[in-house]
N, C-alpha and C. Protein backbone atom coordinates (compact mmCIF):
# COMPACT_ATOMS: atom_id res chain seq x y z
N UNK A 1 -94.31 54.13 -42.82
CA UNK A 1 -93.02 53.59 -43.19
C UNK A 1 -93.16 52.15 -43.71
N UNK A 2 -93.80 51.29 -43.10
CA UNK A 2 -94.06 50.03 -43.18
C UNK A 2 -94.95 50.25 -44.69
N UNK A 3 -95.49 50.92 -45.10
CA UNK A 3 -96.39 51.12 -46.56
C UNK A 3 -95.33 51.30 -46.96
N UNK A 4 -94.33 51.98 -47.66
CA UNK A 4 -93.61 52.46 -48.12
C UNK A 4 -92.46 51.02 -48.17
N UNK A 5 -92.21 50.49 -47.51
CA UNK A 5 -91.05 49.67 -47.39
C UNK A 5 -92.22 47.93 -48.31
N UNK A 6 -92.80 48.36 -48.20
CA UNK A 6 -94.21 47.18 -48.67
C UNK A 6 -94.10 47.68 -50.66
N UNK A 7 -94.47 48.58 -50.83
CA UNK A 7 -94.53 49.13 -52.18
C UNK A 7 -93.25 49.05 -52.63
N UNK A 8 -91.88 48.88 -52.28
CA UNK A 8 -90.92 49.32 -52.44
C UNK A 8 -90.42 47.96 -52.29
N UNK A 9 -90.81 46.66 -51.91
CA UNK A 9 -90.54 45.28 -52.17
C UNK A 9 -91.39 44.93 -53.21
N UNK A 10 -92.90 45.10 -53.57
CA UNK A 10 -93.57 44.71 -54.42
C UNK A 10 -93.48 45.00 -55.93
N UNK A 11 -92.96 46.09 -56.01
CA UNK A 11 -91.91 46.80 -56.97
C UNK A 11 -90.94 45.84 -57.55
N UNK A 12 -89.48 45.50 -56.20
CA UNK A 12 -88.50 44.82 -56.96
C UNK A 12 -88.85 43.30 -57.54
N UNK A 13 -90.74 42.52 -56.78
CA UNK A 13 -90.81 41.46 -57.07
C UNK A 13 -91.24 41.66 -58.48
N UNK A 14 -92.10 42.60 -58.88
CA UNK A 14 -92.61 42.19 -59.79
C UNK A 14 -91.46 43.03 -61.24
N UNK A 15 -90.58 43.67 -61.49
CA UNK A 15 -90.06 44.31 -61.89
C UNK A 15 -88.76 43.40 -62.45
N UNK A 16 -88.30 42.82 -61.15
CA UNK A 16 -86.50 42.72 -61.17
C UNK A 16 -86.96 40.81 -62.00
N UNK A 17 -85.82 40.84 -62.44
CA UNK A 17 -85.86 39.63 -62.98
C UNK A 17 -86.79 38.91 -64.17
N UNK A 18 -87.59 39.59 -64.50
CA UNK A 18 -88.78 39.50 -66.05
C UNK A 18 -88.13 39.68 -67.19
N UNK A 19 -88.19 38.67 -67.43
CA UNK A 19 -87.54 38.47 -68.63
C UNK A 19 -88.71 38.44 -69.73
N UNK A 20 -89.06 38.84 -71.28
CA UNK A 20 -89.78 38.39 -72.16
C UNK A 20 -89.59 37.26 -72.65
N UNK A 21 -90.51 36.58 -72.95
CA UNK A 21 -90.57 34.82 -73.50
C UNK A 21 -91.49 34.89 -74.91
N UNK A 22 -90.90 34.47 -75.34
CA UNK A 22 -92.23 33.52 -76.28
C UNK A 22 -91.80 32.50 -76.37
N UNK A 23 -93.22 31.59 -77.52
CA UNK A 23 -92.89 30.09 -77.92
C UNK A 23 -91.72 30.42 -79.11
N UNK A 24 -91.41 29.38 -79.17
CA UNK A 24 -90.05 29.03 -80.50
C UNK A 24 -90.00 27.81 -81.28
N UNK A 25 -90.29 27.69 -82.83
CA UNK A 25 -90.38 26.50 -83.23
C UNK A 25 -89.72 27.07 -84.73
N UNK A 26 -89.25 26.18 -85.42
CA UNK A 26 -89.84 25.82 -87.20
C UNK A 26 -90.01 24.73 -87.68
N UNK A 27 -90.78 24.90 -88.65
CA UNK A 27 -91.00 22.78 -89.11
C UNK A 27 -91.77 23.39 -90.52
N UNK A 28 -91.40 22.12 -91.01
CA UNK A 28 -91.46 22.21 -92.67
C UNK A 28 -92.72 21.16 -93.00
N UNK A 29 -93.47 20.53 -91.61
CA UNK A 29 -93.91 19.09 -91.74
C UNK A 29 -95.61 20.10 -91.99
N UNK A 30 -95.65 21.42 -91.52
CA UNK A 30 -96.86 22.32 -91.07
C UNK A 30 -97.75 21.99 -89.81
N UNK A 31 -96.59 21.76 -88.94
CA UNK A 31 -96.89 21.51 -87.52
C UNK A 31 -95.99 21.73 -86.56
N UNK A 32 -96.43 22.79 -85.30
CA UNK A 32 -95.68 23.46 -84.68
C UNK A 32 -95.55 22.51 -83.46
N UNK A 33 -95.82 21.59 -83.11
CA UNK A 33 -95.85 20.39 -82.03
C UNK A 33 -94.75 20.53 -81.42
N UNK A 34 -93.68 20.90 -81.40
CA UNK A 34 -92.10 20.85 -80.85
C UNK A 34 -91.92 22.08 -80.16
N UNK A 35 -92.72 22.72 -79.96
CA UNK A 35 -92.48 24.53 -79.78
C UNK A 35 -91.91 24.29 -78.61
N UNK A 36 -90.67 25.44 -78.43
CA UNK A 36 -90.47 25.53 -76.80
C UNK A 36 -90.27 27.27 -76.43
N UNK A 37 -90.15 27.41 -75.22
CA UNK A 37 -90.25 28.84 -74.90
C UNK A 37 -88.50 28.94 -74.74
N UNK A 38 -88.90 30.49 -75.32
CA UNK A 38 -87.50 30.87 -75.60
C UNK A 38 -87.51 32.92 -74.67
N UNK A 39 -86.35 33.00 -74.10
CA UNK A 39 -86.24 33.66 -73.22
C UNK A 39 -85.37 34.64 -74.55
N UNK A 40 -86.37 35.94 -74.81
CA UNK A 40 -86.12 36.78 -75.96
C UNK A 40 -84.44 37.70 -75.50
N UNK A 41 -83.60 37.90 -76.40
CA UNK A 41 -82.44 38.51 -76.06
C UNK A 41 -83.31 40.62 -75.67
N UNK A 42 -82.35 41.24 -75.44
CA UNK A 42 -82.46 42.60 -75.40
C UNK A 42 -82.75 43.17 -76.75
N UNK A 43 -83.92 43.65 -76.65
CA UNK A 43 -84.11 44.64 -78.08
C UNK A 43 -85.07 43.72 -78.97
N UNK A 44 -85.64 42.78 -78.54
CA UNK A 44 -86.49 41.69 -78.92
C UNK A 44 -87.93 41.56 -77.26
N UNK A 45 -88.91 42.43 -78.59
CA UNK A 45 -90.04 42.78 -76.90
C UNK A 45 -91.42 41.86 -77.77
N UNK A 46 -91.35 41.64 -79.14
CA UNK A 46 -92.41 40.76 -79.91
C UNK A 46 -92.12 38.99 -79.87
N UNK A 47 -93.98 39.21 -80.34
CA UNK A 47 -93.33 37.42 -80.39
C UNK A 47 -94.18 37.77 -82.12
N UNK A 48 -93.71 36.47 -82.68
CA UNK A 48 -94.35 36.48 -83.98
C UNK A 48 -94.20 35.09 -84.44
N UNK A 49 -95.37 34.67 -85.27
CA UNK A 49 -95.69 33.21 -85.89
C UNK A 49 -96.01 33.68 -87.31
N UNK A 50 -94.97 32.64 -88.31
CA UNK A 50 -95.75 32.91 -89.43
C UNK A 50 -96.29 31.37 -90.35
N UNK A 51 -96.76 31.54 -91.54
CA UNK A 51 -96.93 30.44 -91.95
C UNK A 51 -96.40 30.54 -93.23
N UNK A 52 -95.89 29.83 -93.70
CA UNK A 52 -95.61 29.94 -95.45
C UNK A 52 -96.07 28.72 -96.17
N UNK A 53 -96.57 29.01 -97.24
CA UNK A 53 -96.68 28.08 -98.43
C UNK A 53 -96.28 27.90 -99.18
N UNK A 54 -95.89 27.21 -99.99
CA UNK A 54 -95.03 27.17 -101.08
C UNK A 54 -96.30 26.38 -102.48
N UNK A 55 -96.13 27.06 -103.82
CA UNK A 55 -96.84 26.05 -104.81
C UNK A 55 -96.23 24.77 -105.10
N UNK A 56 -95.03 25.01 -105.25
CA UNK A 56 -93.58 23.57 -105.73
C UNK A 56 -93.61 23.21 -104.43
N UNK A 57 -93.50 21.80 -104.38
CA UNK A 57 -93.85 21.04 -103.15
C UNK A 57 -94.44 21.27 -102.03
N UNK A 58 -95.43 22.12 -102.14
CA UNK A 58 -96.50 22.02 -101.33
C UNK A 58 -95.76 21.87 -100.06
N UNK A 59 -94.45 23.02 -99.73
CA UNK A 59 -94.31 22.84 -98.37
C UNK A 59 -95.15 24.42 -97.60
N UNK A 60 -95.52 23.70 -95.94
CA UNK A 60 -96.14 24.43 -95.22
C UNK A 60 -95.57 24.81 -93.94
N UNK A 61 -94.81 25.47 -94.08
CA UNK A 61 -93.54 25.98 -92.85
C UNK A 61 -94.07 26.78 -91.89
N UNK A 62 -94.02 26.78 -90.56
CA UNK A 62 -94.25 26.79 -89.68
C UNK A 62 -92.65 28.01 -88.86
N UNK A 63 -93.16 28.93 -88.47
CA UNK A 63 -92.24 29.26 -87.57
C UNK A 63 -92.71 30.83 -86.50
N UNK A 64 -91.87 30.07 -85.23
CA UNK A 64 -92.30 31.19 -84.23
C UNK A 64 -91.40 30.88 -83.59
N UNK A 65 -90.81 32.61 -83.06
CA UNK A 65 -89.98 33.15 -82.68
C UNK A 65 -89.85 34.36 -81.70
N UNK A 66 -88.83 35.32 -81.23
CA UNK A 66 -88.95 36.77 -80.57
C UNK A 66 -88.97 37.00 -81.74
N UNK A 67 -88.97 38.91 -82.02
CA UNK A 67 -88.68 39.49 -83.08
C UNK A 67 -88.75 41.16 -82.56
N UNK A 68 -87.58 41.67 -82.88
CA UNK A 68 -87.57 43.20 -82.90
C UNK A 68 -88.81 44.29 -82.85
N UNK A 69 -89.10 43.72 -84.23
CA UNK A 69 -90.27 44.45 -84.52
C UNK A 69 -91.22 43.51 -85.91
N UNK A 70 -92.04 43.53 -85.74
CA UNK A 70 -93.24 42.91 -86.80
C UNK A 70 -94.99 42.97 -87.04
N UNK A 71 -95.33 42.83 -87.45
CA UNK A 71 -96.36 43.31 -87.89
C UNK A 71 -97.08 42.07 -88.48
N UNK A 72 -98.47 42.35 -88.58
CA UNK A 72 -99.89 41.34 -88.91
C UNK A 72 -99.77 41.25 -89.88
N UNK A 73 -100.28 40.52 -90.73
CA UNK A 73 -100.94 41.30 -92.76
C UNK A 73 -99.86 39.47 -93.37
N UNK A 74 -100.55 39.49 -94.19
CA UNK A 74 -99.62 38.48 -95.41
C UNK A 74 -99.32 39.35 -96.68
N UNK A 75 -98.59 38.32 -97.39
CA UNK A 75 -97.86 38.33 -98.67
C UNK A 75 -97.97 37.15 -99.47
N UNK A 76 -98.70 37.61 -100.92
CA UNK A 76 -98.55 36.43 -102.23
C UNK A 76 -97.89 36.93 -103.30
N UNK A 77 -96.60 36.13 -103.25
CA UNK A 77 -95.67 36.58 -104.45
C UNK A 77 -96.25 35.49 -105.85
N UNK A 78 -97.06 34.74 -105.55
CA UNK A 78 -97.51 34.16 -106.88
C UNK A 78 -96.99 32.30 -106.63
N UNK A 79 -96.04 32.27 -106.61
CA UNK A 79 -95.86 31.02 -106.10
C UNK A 79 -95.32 30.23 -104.56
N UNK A 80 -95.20 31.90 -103.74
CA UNK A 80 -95.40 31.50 -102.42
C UNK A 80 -96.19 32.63 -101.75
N UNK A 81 -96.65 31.94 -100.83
CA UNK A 81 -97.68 33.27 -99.81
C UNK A 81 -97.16 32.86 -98.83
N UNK A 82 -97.24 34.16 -97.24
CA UNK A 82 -96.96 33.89 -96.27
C UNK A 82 -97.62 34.89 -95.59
N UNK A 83 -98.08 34.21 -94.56
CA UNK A 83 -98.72 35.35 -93.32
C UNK A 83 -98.56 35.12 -91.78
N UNK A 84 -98.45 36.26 -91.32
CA UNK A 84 -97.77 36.89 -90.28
C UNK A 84 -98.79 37.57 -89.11
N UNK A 85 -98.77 36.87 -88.11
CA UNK A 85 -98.87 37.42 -86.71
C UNK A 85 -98.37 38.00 -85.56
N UNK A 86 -98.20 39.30 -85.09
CA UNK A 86 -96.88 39.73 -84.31
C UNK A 86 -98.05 40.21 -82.68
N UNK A 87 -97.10 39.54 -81.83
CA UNK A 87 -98.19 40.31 -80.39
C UNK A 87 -97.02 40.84 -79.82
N UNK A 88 -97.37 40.97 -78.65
CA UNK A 88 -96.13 41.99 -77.93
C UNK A 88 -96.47 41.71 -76.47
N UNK A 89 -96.95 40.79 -75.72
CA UNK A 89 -97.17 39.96 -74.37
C UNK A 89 -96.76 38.60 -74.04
N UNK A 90 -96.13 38.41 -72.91
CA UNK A 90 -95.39 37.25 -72.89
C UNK A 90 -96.19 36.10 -73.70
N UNK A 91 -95.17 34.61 -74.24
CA UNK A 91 -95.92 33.97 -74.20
C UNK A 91 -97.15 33.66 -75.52
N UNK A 92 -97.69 35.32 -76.75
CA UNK A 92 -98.68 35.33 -77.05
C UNK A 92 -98.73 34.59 -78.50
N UNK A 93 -97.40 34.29 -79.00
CA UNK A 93 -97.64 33.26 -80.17
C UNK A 93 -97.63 31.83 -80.24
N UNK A 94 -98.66 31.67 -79.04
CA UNK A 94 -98.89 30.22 -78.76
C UNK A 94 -99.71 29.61 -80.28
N UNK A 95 -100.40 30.24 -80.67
CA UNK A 95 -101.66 29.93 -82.02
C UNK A 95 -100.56 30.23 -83.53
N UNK A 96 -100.53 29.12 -84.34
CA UNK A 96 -99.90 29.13 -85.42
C UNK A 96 -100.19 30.53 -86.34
N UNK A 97 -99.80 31.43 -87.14
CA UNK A 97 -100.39 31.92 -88.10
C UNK A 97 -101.34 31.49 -88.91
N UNK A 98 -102.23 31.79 -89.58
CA UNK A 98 -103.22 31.47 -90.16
C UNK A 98 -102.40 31.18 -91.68
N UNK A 99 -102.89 29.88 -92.39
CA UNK A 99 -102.66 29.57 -93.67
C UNK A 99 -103.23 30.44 -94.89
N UNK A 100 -102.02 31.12 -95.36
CA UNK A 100 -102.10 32.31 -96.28
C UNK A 100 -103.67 32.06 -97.55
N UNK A 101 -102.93 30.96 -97.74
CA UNK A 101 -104.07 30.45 -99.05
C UNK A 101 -105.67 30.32 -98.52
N UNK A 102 -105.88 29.91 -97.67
CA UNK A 102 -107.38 30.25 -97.26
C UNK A 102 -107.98 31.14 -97.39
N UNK A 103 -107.42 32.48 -97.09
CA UNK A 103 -107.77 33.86 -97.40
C UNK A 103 -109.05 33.79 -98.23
N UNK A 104 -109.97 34.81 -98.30
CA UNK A 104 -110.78 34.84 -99.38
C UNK A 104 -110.11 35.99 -100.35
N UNK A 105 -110.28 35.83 -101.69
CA UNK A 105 -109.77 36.64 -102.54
C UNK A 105 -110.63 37.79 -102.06
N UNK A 106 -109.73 39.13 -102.47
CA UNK A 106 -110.49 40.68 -102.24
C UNK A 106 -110.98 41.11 -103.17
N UNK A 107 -110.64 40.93 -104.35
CA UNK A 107 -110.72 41.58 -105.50
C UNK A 107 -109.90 42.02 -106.28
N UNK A 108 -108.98 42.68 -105.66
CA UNK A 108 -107.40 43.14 -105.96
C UNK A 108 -106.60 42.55 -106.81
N UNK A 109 -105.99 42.51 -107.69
CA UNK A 109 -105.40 41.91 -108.18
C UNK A 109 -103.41 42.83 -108.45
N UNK A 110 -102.73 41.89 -108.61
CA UNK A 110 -100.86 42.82 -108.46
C UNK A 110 -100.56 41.91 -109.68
N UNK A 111 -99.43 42.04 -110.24
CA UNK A 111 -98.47 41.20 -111.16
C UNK A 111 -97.46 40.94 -110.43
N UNK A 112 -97.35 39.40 -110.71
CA UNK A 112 -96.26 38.81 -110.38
C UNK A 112 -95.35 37.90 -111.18
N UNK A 113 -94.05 37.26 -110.70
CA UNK A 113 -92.91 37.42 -111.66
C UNK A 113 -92.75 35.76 -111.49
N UNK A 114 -92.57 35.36 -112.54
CA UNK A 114 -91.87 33.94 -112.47
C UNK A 114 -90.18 33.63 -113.23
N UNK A 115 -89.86 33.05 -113.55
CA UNK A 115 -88.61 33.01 -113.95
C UNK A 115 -88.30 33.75 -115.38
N UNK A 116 -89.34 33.78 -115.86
CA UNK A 116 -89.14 34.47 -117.42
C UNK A 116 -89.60 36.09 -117.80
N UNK A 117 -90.78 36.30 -116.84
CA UNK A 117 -91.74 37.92 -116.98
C UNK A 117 -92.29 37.66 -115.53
N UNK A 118 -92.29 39.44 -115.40
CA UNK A 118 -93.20 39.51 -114.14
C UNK A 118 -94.70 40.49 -115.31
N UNK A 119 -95.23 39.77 -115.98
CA UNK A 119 -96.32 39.78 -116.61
C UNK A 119 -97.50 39.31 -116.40
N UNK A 120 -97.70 38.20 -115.09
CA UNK A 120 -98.47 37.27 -114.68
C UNK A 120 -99.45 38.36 -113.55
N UNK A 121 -100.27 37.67 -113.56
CA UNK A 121 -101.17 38.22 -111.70
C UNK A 121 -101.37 37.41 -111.02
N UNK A 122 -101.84 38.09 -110.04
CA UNK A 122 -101.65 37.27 -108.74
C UNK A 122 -103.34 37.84 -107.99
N UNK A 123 -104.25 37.38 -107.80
CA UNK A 123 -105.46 37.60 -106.84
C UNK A 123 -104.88 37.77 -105.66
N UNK A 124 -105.58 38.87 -104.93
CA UNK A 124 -104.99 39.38 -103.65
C UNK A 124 -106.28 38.52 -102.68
N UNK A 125 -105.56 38.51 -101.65
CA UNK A 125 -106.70 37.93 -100.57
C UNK A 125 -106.70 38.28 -99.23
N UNK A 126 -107.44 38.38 -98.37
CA UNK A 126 -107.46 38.86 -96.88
C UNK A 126 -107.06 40.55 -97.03
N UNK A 127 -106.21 40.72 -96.10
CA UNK A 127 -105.45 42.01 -95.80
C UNK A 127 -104.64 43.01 -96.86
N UNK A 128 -104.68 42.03 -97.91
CA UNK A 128 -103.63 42.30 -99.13
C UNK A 128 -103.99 43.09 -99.68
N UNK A 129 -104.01 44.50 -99.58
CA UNK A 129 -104.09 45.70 -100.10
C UNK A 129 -103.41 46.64 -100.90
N UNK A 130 -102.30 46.14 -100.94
CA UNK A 130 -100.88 47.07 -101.73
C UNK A 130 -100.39 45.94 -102.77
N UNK A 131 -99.91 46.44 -103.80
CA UNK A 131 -98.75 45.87 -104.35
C UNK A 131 -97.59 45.88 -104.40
N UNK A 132 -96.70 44.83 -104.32
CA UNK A 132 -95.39 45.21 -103.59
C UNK A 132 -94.38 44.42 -105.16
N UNK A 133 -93.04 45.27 -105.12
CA UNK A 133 -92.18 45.28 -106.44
C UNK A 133 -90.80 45.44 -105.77
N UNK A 134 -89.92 44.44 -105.52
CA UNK A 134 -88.73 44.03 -104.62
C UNK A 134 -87.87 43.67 -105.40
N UNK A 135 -86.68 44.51 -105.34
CA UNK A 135 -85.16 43.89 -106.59
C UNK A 135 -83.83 43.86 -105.56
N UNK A 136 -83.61 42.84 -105.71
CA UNK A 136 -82.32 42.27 -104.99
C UNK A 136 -81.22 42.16 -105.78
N UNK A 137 -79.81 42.32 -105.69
CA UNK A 137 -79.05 41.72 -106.25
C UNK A 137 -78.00 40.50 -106.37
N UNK A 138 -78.08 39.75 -106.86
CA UNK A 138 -78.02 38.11 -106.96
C UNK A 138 -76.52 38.18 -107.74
N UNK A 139 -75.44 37.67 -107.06
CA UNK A 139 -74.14 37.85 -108.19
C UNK A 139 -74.68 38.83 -109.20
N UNK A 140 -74.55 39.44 -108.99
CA UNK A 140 -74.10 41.00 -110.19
C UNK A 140 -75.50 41.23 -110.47
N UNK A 141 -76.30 40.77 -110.58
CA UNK A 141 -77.44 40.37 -111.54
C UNK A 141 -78.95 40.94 -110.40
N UNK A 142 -79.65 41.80 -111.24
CA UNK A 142 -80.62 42.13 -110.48
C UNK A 142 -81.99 41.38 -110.86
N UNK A 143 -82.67 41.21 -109.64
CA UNK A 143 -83.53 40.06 -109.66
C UNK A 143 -84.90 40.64 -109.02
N UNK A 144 -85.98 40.56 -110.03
CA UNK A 144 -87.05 40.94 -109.34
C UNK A 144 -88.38 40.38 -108.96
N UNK A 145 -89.00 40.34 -107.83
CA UNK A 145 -90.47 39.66 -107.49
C UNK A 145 -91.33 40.71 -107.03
N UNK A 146 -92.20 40.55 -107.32
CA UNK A 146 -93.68 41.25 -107.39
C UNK A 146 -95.06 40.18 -107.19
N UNK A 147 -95.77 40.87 -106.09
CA UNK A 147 -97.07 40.33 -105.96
C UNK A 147 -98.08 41.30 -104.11
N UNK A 148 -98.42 40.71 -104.24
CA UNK A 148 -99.83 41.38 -103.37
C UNK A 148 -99.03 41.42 -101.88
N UNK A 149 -99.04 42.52 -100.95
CA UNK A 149 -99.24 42.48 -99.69
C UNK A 149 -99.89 43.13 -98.98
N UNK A 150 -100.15 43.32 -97.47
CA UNK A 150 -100.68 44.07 -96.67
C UNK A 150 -99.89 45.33 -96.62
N UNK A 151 -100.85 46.23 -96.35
CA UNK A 151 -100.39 47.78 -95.74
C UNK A 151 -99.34 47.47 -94.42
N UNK A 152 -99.59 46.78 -93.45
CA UNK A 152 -98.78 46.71 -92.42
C UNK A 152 -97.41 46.07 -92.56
N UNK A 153 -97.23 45.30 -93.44
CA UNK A 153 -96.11 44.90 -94.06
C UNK A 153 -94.88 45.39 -94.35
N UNK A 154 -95.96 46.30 -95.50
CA UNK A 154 -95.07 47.77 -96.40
C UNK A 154 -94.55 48.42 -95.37
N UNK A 155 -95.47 48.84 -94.21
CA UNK A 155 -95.48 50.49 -93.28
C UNK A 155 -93.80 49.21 -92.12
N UNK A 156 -93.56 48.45 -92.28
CA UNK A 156 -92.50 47.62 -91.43
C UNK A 156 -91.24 47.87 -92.06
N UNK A 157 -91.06 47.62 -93.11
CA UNK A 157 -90.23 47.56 -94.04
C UNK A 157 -88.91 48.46 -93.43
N UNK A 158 -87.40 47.75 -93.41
CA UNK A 158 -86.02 48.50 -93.24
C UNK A 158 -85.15 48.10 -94.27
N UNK A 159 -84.20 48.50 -94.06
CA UNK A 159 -83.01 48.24 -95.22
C UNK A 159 -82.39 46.65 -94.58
N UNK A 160 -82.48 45.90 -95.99
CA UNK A 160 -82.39 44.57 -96.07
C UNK A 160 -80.63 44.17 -96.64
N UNK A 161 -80.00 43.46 -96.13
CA UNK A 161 -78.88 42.86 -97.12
C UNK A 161 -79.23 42.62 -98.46
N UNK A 162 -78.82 43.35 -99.67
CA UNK A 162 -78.60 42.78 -100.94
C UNK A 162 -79.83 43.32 -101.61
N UNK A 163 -81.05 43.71 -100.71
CA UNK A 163 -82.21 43.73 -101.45
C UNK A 163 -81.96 45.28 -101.94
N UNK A 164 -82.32 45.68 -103.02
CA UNK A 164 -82.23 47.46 -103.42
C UNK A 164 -83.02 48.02 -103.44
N UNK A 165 -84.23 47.92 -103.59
CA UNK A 165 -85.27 48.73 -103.36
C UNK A 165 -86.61 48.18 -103.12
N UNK A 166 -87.93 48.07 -102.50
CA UNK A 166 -88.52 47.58 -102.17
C UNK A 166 -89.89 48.74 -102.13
N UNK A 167 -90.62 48.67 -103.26
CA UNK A 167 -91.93 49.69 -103.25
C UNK A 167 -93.00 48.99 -102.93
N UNK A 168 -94.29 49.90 -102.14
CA UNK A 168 -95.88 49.59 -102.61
C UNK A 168 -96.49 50.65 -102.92
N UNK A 169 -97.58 49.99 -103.53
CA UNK A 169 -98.34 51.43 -104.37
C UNK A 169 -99.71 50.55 -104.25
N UNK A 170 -100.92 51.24 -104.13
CA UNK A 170 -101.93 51.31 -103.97
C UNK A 170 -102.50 51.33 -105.51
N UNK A 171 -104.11 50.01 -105.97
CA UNK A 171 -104.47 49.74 -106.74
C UNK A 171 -104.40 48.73 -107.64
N UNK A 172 -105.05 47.84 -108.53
CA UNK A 172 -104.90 46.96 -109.68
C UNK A 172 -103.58 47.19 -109.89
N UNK A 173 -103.10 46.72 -110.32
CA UNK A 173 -102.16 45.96 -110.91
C UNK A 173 -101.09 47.55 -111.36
N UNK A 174 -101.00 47.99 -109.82
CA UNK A 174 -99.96 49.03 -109.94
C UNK A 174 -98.51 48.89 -110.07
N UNK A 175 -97.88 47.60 -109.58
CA UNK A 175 -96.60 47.32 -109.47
C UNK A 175 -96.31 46.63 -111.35
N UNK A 176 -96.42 47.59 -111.99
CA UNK A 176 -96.37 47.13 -113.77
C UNK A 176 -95.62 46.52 -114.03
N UNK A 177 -95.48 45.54 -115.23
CA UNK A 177 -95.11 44.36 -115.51
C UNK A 177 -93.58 44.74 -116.52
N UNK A 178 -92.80 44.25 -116.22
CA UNK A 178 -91.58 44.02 -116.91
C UNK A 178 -90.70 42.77 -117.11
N UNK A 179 -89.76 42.81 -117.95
CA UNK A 179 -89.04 41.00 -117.97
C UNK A 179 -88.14 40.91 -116.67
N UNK A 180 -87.81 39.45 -116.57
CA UNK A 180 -86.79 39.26 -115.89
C UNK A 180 -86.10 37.90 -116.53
N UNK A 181 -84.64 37.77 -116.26
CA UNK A 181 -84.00 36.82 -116.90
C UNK A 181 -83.77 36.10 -115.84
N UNK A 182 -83.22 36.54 -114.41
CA UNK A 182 -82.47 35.69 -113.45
C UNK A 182 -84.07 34.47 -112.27
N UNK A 183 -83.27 33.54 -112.10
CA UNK A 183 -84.20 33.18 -110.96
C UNK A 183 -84.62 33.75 -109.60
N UNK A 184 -85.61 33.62 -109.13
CA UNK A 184 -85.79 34.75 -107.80
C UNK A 184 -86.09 33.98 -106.98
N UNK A 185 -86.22 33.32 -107.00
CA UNK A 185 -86.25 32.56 -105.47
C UNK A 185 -85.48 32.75 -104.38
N UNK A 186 -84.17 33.25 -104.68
CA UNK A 186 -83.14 33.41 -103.60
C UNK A 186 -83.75 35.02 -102.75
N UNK A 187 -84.14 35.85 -103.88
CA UNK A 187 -85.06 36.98 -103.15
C UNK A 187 -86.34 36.90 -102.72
N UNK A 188 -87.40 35.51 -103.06
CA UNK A 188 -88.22 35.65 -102.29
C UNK A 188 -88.19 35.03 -100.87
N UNK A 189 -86.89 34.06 -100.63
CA UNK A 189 -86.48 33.96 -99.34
C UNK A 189 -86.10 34.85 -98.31
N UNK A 190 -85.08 35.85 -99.31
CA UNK A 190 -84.62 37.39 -98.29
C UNK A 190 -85.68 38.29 -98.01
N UNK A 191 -86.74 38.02 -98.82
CA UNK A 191 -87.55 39.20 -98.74
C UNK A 191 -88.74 39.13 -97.37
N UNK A 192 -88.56 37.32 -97.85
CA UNK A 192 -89.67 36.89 -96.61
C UNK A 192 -88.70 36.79 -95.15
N UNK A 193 -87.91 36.74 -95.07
CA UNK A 193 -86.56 36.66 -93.91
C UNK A 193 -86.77 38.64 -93.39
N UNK A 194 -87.13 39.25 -94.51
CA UNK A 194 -87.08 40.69 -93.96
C UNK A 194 -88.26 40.79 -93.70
N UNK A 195 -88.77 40.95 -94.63
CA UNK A 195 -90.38 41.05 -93.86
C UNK A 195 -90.66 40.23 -92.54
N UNK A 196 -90.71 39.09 -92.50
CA UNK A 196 -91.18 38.73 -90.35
C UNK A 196 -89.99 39.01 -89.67
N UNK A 197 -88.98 39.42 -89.92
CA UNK A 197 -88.29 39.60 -88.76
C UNK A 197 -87.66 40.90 -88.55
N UNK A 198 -88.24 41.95 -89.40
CA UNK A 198 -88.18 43.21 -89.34
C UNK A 198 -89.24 43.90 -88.87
């Protein structure tokens, strides 16, 4: 009886009251120094850190958070890259994401889009195995970016606000090149907002 009444307290200690944590930060400075632990809501069992780069002002953003669901692997849309670390144990995104651009190139190469044609390429690097081709709609106006990501990325992927369709395809420069008139930046923000926190 006394076993039984022993297993049956050790139970509610370790059980009742556990909450999931991770660290929690963002900073634009590319330093996570401020992080604090954050007690994850229901339906939030990941932690995840990512890093982003930007080419236009060379900003290096920093952020870690809970998250639903997420996944490892980066993304280079051509004038920003970002990569992504997801664990699933209290506590485990203490270590920043790794800086996208370091990567060693793979070989791979995708097309990617700047304000006038998505005619350009983009060298794939690290994990970046797929090419990925994302159209959002921007006031009326459909807006598209294209460039290199990971398989684990793609295989994450849900239905996004505003974004309409979101492909990868396997190989050189599979995501083929077409014009664009509108600016995309506003979709490579949503896209990167869906991707780590989906």
């Amino acid at each position: 009886m006394d076993l039984q009444i022993s297993v049956f307290l050790l139970f509610v200690f370790f059980t009742a009251g556990h909450s999931f944590s991770c660290y929690e930060c963002s900073s634009v400075t590319g330093s996570c120094t401020g992080q604090t632990v954050k007690t994850c809501p229901s339906g939030f069992s990941k932690c995840m850190s990512t890093t982003t780069v930007t080419q236009f002002g060379g900003i290096n953003q920093k952020l870690k958070d809970c998250a639903p669901d997420c996944a490892n692997g980066s993304m280079n849309l051509g004038i920003v890259g970002t990569s992504a670390v997801c664990c699933n144990t209290d506590l485990c995104n203490v270590q920043d994401a790794p800086d996208p651009s370091t990567n060693s190139p793979n070989g791979m190469k995708c097309y990617s889009c700047d304000e006038e044609s998505c005619s350009n390429t983009v060298s794939c690097s690290g994990s970046e195995d797929r090419c990925i081709t994302a159209t959002e709609s921007i006031e009326g106006q459909s807006v598209v970016v294209k460039g290199c990501v990971s398989k684990s990325l793609c295989d994450t992927r849900t239905s996004v606000r505003n974004v309409l369709s979101i492909s990868c395809c396997e190989g050189n420069l599979c995501n083929s090149a077409q014009s664009v008139t509108q600016s995309f930046l506003f979709l490579c923000c949503s896209l990167l907002s869906f991707i780590l926190l989906h």
